[in-house]
Protein backbone atom coordinates (compact mmCIF):
# COMPACT_ATOMS: atom_id res chain seq x y z
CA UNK A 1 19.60 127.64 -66.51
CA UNK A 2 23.49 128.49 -65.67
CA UNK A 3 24.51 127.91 -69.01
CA UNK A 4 21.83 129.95 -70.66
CA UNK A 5 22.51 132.90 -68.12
CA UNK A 6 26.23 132.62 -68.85
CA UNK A 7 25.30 132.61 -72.77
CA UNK A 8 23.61 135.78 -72.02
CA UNK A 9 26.77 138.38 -73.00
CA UNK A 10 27.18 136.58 -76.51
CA UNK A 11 23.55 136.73 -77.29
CA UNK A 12 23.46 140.06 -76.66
CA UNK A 13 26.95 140.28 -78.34
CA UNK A 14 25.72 139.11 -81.54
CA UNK A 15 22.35 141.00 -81.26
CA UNK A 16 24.95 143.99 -81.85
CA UNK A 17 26.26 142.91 -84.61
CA UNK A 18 23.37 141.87 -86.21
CA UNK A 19 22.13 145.44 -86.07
CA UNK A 20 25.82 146.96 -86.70
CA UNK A 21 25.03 144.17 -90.54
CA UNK A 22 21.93 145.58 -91.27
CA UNK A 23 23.43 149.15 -92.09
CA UNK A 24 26.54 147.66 -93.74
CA UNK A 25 24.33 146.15 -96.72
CA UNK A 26 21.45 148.71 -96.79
CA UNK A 27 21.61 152.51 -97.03
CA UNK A 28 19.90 152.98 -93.81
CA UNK A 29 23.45 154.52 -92.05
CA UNK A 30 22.42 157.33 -89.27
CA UNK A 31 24.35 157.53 -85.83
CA UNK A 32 21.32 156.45 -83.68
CA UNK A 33 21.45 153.16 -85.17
CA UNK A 34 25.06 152.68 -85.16
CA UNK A 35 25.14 153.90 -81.79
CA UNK A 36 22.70 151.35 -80.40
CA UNK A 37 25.10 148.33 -81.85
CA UNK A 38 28.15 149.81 -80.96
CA UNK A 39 26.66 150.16 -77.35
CA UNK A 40 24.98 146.90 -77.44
CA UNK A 41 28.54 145.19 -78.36
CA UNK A 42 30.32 146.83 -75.24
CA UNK A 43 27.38 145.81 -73.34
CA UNK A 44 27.39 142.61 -74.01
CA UNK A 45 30.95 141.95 -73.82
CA UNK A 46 30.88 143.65 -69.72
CA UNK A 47 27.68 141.36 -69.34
CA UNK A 48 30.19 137.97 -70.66
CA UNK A 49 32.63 138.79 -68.94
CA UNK A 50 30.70 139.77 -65.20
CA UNK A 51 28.55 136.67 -65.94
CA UNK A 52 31.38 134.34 -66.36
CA UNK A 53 33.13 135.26 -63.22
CA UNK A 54 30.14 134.69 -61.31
CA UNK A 55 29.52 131.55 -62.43
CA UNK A 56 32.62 129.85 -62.08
């Protein structure tokens, strides 16, 4: 269970990415949803990182 909470900051990490991708190849570009990767990404990386020191 530690190791899948501590794994929680990359998934959401790369759920950020994935939806930062979909634009990239499609013409579907508006702010709202690059917003919601962008903020997913930083999200993500202060959930790794608080995660992380918590655990160890």
């Amino acid at each position: 269970m530690i190791t899948l909470l501590k794994s929680l900051g990359v998934v959401i990490l790369l759920v950020g990415v994935g939806i930062l991708a979909v634009p990239a190849f499609t013409d579907m570009r508006n702010n709202t949803v690059l917003g919601a990767g962008l903020l997913l990404i930083i999200l993500g990386f202060i959930v790794h990182i608080f995660l992380n020191k918590k655990f160890e």
